[in-house]
C-alpha atoms as a PDB file:
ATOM      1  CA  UNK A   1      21.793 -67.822 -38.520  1.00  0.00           C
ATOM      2  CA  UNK A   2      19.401 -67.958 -35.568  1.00  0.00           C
ATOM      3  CA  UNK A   3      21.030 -67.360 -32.340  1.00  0.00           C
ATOM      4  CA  UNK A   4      18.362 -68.615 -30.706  1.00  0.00           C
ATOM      5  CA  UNK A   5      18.189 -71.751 -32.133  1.00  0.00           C
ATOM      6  CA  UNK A   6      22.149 -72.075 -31.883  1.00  0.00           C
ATOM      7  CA  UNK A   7      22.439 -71.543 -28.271  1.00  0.00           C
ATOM      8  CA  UNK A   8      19.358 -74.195 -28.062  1.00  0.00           C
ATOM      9  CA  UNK A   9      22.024 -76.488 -29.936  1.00  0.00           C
ATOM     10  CA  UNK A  10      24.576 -75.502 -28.041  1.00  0.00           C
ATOM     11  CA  UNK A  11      23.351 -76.334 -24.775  1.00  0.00           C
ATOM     12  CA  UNK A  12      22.574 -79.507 -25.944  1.00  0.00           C
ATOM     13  CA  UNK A  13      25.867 -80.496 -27.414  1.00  0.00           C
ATOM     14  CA  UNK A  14      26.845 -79.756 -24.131  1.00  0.00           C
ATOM     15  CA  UNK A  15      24.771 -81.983 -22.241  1.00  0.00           C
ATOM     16  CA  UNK A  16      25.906 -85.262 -24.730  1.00  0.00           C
ATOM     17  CA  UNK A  17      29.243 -84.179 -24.384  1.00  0.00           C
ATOM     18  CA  UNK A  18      29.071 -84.753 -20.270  1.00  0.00           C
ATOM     19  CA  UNK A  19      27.005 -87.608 -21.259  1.00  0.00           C
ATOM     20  CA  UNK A  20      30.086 -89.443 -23.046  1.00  0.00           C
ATOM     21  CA  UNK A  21      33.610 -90.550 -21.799  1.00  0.00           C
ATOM     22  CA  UNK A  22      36.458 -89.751 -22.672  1.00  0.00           C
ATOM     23  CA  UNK A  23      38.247 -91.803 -25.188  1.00  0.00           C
ATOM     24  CA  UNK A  24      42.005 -90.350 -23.954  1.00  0.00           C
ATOM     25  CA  UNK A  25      43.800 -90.817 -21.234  1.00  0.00           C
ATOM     26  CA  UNK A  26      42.933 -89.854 -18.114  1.00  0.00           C
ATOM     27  CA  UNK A  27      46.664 -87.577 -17.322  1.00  0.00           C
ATOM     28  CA  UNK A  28      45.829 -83.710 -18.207  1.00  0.00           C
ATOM     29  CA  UNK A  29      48.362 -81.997 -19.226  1.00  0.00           C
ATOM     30  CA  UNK A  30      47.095 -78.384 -18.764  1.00  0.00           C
ATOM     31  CA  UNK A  31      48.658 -75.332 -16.364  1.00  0.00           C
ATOM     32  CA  UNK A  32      45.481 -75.656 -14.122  1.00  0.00           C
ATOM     33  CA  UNK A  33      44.363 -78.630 -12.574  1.00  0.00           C
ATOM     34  CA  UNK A  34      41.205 -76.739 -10.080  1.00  0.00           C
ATOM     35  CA  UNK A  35      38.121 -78.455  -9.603  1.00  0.00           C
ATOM     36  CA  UNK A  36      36.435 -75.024 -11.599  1.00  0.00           C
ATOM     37  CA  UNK A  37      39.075 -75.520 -14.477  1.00  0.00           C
ATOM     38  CA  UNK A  38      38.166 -79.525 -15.208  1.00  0.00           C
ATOM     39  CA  UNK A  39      35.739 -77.787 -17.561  1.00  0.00           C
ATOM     40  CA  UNK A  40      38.654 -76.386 -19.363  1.00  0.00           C
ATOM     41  CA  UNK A  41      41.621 -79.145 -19.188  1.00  0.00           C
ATOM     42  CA  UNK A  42      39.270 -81.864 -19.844  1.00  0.00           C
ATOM     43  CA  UNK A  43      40.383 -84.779 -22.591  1.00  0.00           C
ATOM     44  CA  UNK A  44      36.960 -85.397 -23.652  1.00  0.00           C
ATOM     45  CA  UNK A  45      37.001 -83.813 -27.117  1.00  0.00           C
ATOM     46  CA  UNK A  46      33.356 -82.953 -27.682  1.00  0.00           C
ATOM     47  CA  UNK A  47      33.220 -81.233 -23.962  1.00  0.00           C
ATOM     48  CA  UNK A  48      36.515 -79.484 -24.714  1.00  0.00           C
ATOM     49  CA  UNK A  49      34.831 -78.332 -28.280  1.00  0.00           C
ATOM     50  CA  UNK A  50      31.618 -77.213 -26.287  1.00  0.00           C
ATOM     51  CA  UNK A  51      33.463 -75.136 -23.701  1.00  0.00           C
ATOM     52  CA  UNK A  52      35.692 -73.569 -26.743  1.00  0.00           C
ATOM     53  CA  UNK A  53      32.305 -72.683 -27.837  1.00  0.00           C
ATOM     54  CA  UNK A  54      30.896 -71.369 -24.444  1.00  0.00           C
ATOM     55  CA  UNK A  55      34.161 -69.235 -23.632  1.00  0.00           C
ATOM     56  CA  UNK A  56      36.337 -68.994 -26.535  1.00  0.00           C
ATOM     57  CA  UNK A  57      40.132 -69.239 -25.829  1.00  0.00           C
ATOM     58  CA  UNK A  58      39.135 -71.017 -22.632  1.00  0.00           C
ATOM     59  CA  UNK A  59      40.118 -74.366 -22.894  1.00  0.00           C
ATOM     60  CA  UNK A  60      43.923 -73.145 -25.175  1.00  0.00           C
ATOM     61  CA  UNK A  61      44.538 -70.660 -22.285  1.00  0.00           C
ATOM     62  CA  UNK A  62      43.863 -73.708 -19.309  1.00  0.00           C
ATOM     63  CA  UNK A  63      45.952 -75.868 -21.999  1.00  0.00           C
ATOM     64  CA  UNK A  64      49.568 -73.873 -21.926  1.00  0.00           C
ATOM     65  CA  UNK A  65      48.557 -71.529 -25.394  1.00  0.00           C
ATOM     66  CA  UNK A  66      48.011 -68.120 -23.579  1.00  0.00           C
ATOM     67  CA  UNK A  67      48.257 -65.823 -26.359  1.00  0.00           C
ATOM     68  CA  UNK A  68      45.706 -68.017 -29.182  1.00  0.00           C
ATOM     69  CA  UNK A  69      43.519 -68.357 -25.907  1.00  0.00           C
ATOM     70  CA  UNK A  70      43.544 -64.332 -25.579  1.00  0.00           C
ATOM     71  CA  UNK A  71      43.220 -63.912 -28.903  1.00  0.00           C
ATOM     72  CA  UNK A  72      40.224 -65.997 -29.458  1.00  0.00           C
ATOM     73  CA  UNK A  73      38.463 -64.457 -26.240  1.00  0.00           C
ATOM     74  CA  UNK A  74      39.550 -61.058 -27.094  1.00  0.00           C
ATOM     75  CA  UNK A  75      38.236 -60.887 -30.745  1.00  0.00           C
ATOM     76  CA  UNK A  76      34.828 -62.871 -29.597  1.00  0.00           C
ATOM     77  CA  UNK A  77      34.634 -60.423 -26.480  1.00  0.00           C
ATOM     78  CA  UNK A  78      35.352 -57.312 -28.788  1.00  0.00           C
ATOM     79  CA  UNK A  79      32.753 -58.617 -31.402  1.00  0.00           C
ATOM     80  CA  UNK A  80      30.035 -59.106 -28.973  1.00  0.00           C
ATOM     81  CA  UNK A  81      30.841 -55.605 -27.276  1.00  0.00           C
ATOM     82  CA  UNK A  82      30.301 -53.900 -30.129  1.00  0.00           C
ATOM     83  CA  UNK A  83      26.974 -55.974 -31.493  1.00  0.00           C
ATOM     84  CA  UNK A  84      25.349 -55.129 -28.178  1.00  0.00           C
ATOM     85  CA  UNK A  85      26.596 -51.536 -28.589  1.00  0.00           C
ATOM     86  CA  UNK A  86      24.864 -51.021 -32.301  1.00  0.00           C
ATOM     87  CA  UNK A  87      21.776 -53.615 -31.681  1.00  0.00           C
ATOM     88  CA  UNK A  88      21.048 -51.141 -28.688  1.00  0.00           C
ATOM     89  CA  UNK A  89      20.890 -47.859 -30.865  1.00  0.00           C
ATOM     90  CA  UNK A  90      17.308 -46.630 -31.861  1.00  0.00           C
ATOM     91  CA  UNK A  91      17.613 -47.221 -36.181  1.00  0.00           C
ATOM     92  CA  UNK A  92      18.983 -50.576 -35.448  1.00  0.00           C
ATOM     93  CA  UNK A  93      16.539 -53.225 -37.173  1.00  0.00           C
ATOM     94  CA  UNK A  94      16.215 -56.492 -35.390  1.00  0.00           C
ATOM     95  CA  UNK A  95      16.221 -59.554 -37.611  1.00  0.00           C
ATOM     96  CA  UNK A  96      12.938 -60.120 -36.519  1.00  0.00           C
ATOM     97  CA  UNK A  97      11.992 -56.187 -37.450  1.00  0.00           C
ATOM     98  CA  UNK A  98      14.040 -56.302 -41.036  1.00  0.00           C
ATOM     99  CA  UNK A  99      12.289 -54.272 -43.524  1.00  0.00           C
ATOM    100  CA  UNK A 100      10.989 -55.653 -46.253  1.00  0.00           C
ATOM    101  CA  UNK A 101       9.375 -54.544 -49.255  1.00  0.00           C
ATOM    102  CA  UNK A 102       5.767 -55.713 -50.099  1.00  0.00           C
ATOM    103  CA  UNK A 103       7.124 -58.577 -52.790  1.00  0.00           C
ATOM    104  CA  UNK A 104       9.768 -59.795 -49.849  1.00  0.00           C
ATOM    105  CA  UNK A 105      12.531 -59.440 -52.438  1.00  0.00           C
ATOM    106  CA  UNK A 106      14.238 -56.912 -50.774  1.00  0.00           C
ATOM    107  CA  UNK A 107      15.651 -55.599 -47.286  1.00  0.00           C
ATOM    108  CA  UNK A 108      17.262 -52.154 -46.453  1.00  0.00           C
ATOM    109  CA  UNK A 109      20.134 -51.739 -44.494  1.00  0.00           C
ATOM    110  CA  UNK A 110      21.566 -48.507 -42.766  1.00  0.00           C
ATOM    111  CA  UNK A 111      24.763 -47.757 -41.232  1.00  0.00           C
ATOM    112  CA  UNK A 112      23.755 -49.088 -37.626  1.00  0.00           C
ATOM    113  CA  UNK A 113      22.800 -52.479 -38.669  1.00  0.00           C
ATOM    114  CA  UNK A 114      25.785 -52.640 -40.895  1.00  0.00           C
ATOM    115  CA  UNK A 115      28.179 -52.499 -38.076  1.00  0.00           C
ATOM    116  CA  UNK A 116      25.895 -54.796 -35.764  1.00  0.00           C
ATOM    117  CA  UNK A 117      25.731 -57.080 -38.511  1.00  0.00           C
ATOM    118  CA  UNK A 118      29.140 -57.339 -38.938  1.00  0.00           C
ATOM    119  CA  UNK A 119      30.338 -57.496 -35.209  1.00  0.00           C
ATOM    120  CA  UNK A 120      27.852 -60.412 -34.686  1.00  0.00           C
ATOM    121  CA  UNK A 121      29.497 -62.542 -37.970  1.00  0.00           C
ATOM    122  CA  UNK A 122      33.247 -61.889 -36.114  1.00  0.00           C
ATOM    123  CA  UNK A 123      32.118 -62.778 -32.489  1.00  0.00           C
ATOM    124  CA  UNK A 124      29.808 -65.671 -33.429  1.00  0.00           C
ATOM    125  CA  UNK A 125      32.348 -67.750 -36.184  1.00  0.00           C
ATOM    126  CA  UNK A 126      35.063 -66.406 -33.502  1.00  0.00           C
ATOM    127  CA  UNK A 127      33.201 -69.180 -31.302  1.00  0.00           C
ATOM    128  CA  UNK A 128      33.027 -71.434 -33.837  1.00  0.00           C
ATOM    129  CA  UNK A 129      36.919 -71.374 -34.571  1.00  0.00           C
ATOM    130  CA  UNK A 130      37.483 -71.385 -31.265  1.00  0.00           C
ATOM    131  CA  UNK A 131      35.449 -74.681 -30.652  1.00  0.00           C
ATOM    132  CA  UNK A 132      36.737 -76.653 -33.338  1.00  0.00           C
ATOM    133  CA  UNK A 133      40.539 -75.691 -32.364  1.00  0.00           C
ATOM    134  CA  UNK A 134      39.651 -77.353 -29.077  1.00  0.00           C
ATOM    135  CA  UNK A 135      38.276 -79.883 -30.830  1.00  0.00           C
ATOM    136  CA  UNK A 136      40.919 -80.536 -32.052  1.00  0.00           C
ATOM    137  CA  UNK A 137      43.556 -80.270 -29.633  1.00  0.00           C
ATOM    138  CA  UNK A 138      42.069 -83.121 -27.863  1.00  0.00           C
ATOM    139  CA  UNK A 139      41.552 -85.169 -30.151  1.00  0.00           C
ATOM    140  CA  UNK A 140      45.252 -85.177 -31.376  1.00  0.00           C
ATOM    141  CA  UNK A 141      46.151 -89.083 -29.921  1.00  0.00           C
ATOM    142  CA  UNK A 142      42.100 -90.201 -30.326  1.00  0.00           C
ATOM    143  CA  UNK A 143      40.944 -93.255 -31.897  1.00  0.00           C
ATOM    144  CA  UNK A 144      38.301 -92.800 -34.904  1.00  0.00           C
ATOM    145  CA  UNK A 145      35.933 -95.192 -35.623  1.00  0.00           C
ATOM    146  CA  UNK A 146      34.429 -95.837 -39.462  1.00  0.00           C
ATOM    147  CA  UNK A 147      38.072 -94.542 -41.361  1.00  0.00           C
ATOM    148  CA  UNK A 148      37.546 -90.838 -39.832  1.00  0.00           C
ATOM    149  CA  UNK A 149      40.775 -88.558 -39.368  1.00  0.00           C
ATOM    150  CA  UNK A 150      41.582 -86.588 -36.570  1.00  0.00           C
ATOM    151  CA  UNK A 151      41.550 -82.962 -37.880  1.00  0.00           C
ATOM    152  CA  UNK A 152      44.840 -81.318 -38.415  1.00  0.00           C
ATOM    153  CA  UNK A 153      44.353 -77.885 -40.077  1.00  0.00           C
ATOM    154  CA  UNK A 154      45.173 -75.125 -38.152  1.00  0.00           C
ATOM    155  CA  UNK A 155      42.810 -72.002 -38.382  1.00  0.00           C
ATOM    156  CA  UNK A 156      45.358 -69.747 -39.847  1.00  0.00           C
ATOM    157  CA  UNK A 157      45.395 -72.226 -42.384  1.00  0.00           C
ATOM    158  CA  UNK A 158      41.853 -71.769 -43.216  1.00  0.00           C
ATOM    159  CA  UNK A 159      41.914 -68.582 -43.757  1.00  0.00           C
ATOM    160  CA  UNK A 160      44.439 -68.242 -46.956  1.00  0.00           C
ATOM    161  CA  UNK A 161      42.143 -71.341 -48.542  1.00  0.00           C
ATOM    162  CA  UNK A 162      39.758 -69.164 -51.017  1.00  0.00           C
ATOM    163  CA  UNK A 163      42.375 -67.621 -52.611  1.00  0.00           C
ATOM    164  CA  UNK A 164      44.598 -71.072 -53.238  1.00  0.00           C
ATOM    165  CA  UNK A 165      44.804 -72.197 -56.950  1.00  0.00           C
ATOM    166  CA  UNK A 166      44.561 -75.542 -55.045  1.00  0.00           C
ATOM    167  CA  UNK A 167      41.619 -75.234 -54.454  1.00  0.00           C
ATOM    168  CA  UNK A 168      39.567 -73.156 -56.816  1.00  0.00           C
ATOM    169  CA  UNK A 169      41.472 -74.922 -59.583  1.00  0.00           C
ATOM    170  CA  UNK A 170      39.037 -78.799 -58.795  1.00  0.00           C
ATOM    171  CA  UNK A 171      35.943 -79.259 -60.619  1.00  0.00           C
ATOM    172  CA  UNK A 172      34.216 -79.936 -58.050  1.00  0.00           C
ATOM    173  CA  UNK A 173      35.076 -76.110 -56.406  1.00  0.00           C
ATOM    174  CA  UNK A 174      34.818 -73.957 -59.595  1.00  0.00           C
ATOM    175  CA  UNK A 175      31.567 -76.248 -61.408  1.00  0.00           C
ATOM    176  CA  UNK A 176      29.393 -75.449 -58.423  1.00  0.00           C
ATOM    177  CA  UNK A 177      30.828 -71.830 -58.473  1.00  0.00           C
ATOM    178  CA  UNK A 178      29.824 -71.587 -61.724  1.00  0.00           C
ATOM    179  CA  UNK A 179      26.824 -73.419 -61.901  1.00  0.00           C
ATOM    180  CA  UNK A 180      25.742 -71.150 -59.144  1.00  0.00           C
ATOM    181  CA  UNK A 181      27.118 -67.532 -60.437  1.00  0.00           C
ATOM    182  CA  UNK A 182      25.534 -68.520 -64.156  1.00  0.00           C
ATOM    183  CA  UNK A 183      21.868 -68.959 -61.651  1.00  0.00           C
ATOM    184  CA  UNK A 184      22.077 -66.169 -59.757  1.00  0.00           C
ATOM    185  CA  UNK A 185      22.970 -63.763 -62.867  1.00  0.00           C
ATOM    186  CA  UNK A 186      19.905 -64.725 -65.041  1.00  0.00           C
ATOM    187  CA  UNK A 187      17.559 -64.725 -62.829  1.00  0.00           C
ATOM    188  CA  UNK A 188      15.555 -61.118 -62.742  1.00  0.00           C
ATOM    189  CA  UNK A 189      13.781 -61.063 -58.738  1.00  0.00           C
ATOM    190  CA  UNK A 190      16.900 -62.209 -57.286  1.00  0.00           C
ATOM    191  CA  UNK A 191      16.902 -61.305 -53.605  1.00  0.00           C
ATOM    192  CA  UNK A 192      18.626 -57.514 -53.569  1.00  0.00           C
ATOM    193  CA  UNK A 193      19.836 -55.170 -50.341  1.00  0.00           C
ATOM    194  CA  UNK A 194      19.215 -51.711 -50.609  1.00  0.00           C
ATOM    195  CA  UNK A 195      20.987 -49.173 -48.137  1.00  0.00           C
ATOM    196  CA  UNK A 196      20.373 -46.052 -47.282  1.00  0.00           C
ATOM    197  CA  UNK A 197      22.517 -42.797 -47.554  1.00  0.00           C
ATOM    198  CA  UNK A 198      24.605 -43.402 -44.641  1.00  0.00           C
ATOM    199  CA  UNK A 199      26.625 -45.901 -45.572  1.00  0.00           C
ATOM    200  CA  UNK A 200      28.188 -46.506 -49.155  1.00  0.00           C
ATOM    201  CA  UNK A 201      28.252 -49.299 -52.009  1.00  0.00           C
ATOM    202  CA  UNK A 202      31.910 -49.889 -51.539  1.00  0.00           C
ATOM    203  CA  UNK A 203      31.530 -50.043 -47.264  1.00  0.00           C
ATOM    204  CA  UNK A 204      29.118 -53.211 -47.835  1.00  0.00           C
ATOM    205  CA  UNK A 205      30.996 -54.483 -50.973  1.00  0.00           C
ATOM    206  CA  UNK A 206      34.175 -54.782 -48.639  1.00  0.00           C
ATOM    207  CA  UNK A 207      32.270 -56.259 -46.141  1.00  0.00           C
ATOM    208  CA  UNK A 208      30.649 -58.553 -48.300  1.00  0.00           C
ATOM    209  CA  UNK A 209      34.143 -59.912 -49.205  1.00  0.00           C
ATOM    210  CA  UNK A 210      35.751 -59.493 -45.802  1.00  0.00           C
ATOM    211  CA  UNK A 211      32.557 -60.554 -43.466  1.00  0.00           C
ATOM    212  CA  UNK A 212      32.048 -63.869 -45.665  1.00  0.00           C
ATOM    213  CA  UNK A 213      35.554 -64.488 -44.610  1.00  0.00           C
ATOM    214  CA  UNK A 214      34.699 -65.404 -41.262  1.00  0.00           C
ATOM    215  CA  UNK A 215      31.620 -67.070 -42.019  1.00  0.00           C
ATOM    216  CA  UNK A 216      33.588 -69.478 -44.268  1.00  0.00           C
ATOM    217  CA  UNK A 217      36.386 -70.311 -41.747  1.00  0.00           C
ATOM    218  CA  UNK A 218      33.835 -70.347 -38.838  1.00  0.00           C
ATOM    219  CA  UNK A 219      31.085 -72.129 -40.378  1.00  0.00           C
ATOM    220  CA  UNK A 220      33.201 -75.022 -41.946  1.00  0.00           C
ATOM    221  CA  UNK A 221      35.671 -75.670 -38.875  1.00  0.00           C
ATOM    222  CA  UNK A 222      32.643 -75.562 -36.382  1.00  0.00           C
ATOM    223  CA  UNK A 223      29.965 -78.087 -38.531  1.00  0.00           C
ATOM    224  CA  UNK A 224      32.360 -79.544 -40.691  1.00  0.00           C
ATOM    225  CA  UNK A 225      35.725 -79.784 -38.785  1.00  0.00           C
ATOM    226  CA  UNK A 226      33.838 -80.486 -35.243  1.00  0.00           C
ATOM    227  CA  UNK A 227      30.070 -81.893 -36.060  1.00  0.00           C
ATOM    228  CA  UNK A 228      30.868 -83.850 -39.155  1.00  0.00           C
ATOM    229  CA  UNK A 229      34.122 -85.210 -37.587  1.00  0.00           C
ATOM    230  CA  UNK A 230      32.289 -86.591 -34.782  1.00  0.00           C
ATOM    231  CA  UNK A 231      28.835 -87.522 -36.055  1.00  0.00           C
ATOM    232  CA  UNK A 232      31.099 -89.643 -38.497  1.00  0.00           C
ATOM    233  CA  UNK A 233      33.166 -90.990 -35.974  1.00  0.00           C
ATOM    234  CA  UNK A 234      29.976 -91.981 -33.899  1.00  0.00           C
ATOM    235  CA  UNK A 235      26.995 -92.711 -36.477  1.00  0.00           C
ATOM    236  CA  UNK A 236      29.919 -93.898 -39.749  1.00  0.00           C
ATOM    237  CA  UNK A 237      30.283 -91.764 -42.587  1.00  0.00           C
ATOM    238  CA  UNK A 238      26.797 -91.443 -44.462  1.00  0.00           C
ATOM    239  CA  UNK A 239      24.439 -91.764 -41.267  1.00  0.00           C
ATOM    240  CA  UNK A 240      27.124 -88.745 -39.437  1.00  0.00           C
ATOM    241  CA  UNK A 241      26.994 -87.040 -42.723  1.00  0.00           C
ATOM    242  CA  UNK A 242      22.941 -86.957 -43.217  1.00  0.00           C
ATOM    243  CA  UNK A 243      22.682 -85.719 -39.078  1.00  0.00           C
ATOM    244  CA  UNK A 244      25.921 -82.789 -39.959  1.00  0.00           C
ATOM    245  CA  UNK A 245      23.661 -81.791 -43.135  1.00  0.00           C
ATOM    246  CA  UNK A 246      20.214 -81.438 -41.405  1.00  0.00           C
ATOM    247  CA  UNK A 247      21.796 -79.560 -37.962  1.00  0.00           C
ATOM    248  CA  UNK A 248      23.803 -77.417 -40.414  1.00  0.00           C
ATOM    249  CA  UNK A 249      20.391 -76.853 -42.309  1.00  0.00           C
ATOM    250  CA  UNK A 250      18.415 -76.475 -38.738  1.00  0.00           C
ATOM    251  CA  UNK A 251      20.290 -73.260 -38.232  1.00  0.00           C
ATOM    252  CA  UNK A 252      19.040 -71.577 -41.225  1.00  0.00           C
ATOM    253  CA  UNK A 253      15.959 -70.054 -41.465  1.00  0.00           C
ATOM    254  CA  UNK A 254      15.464 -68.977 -44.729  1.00  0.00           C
ATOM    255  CA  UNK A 255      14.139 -65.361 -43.547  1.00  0.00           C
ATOM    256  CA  UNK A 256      15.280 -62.649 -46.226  1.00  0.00           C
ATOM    257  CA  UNK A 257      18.650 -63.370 -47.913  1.00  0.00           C
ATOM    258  CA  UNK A 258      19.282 -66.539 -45.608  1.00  0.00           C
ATOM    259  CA  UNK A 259      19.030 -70.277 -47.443  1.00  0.00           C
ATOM    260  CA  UNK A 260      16.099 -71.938 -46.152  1.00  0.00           C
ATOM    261  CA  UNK A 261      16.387 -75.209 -44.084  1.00  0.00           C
ATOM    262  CA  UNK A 262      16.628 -77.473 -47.061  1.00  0.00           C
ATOM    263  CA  UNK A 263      18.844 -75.166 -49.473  1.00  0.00           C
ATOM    264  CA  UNK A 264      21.299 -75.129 -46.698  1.00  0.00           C
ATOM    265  CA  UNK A 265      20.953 -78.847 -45.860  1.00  0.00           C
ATOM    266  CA  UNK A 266      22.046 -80.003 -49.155  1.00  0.00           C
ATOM    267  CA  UNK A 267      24.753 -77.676 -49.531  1.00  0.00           C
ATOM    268  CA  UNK A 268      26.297 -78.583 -45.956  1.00  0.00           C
ATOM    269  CA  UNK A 269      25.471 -81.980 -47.472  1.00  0.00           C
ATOM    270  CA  UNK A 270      28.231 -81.260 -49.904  1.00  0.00           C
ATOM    271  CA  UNK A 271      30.374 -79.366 -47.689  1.00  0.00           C
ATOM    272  CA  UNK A 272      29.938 -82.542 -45.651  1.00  0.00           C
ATOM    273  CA  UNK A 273      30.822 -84.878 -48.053  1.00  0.00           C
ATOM    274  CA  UNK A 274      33.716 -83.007 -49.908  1.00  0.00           C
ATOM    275  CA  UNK A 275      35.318 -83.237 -46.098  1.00  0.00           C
ATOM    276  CA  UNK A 276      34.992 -86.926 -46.150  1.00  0.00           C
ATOM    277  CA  UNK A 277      36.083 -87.160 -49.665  1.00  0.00           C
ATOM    278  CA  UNK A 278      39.484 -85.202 -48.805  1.00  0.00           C
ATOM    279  CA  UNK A 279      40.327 -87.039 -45.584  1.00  0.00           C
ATOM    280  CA  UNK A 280      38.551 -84.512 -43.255  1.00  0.00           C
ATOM    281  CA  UNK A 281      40.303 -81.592 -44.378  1.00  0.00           C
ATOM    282  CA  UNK A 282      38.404 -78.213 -44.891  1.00  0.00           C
ATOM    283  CA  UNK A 283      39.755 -76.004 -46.826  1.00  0.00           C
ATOM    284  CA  UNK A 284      38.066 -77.028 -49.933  1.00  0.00           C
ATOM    285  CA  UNK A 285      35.299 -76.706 -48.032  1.00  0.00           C
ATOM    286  CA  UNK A 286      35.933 -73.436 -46.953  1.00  0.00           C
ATOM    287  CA  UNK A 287      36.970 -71.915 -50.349  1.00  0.00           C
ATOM    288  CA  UNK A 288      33.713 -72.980 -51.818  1.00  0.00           C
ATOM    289  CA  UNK A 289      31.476 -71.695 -49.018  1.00  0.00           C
ATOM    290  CA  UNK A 290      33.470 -68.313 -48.925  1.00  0.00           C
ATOM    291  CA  UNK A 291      32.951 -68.037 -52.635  1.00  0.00           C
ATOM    292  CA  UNK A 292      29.409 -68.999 -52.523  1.00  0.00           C
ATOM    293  CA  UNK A 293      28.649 -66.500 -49.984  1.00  0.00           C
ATOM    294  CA  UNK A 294      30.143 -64.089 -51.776  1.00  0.00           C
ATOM    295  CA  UNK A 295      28.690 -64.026 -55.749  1.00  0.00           C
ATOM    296  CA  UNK A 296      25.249 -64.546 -53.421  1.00  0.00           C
ATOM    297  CA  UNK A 297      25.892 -61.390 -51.868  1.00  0.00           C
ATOM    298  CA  UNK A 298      27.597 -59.423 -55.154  1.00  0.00           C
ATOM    299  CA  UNK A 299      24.018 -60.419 -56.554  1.00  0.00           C
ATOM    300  CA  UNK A 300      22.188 -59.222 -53.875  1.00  0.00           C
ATOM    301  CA  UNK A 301      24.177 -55.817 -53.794  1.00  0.00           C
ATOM    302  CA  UNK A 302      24.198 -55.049 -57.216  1.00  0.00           C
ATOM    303  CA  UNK A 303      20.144 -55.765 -57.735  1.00  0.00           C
ATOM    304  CA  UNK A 304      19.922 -53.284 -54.831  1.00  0.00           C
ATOM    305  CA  UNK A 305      20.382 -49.235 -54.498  1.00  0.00           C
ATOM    306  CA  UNK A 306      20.184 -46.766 -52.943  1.00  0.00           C
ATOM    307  CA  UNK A 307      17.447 -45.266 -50.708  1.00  0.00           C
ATOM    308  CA  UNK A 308      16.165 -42.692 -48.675  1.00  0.00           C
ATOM    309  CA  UNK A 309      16.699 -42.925 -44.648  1.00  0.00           C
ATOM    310  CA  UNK A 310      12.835 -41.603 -44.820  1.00  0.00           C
ATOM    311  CA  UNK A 311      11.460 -44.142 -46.655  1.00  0.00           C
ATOM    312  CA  UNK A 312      12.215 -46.653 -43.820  1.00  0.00           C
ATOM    313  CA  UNK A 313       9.140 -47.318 -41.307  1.00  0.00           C
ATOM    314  CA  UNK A 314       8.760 -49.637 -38.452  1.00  0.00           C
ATOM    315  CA  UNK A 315       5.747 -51.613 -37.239  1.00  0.00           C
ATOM    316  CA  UNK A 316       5.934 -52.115 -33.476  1.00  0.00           C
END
């Protein structure tokens, strides 16, 4: 994902959200009622889901919830601590910098950018949680236009929904899967991650598995539980789905092993539409992306290898 280009988004989610009313009453019912803390106790949902997403935890801990409002600040707080830490060492490679061979088919990864890698996914989809349970804590008593549901699925929820028979057990979960597994297998330049010696095969096949986590939950509750939701509810159901799809594509830039903006517009376009399908809930959603993420990256790390710290070079 491009930061860049997310905090661009971000910024202006923000602005519409001032821009609109809010469609609740007017009573707040937070701890805090300060002129600074409006920001935080507000009823308007989509200003309440951009300052979730500004300062996770902020608008639970303003809202009575002290612990899920530390919780949510602490991890995102903890994650971005320890990006900043890693990005700042010397054999870091920037995303910008990533090495690639000459046939772009491959990257290398050390130790360094492992961990930086990894902090970013928790701090980042930590937002992204964090603004769609705000989201949806206001939005509890709201009135949807074009059939759309308030969301109700709690985040802890979301993350036991890859490994529910539930949900891996509907055609339309395990076809793609398949579909998608059956590509990625017999295809011989697929896209593969070499490391070098300081960091093993088993280190980034547990964070393949354990990273992807976040990026499922995070992903689907912030463009499908928040964006879709309330494109939907403003544009109806196939106009809000088409704007979800291309913003969720718009944040891919399909550099390296990343889906380019029109692979990941289709798929958020079915992402999008299995959440209308099942009454806005996600966790279809979110098994399917978790599992897609994942056989992409057991492809990518079994194509790759090991290799020497001293074959790495940088161009500055």
């Amino acid at each position: 994902m491009k930061l860049k280009l997310f905090f661009g988004l971000m910024f202006c989610g923000l602005s519409c959200a001032w821009g609109g009313g809010s469609e609740l009453s007017s009573g707040q019912t937070g701890y805090f009622q300060t002129p600074a803390a409006d920001l935080f106790t507000t009823d308007n949902a989509n200003v309440a889901a951009m300052s979730g997403l500004l300062l996770p935890g902020s608008v639970q801990f303003f809202d009575g919830n002290f612990l899920t409002g530390l919780s949510y600040g602490g991890t995102a707080l903890a994650g971005m601590a320890l990006y900043g830490h890693y990005s700042d060492k010397d054999d870091y490679f920037e995303d910008d910098d990533e090495l690639f061979s000459d046939a772009l088919k491959e990257s290398y990864i050390n130790k360094t950018t492992f961990n930086a890698d990894m902090a970013q996914t928790v701090f980042l989809n930590t937002m992204f949680a964090s603004s769609y349970d705000a989201y949806k804590r206001k939005s509890r008593h709201r009135q949807f236009n074009h059939g759309v549901i308030a969301p109700g699925e709690d985040i802890k929820d979301l993350w036991q929904a890859p490994f529910k028979f539930e949900q891996l057990s509907k055609p339309s979960t395990y076809v793609p899967l398949l579909l998608f597994a059956a590509y990625v297998s017999s295809r011989d330049n697929v896209y593969a991650i070499r490391r070098s010696g300081d960091i093993s095969s088993g280190t980034l096949y547990a964070g393949n598995f354990a990273g992807n986590l976040f990026t499922g939950v995070g992903e689907e509750a912030f463009f499908r539980g928040y964006v879709n939701t309330e494109l939907s509810h403003q544009l109806g159901e196939n106009l809000g789905l088409a704007a979800s799809s291309v913003l969720f594509g718009a944040m891919h830039s399909g550099d390296g092993n990343q889906a380019s903006f029109g692979e990941a517009a289709v798929i958020g376009g079915y992402l999008g539409w299995l959440h209308q399908k099942n009454n806005y809930n996600l966790s279809q959603g979110v098994a399917l992306h978790y599992w897609f993420n994942v056989i992409a990256g057991l492809a990518e790390l079994h194509h790759g290898g090991q290799v020497p710290i001293f074959q790495y070079s940088v161009e500055f």
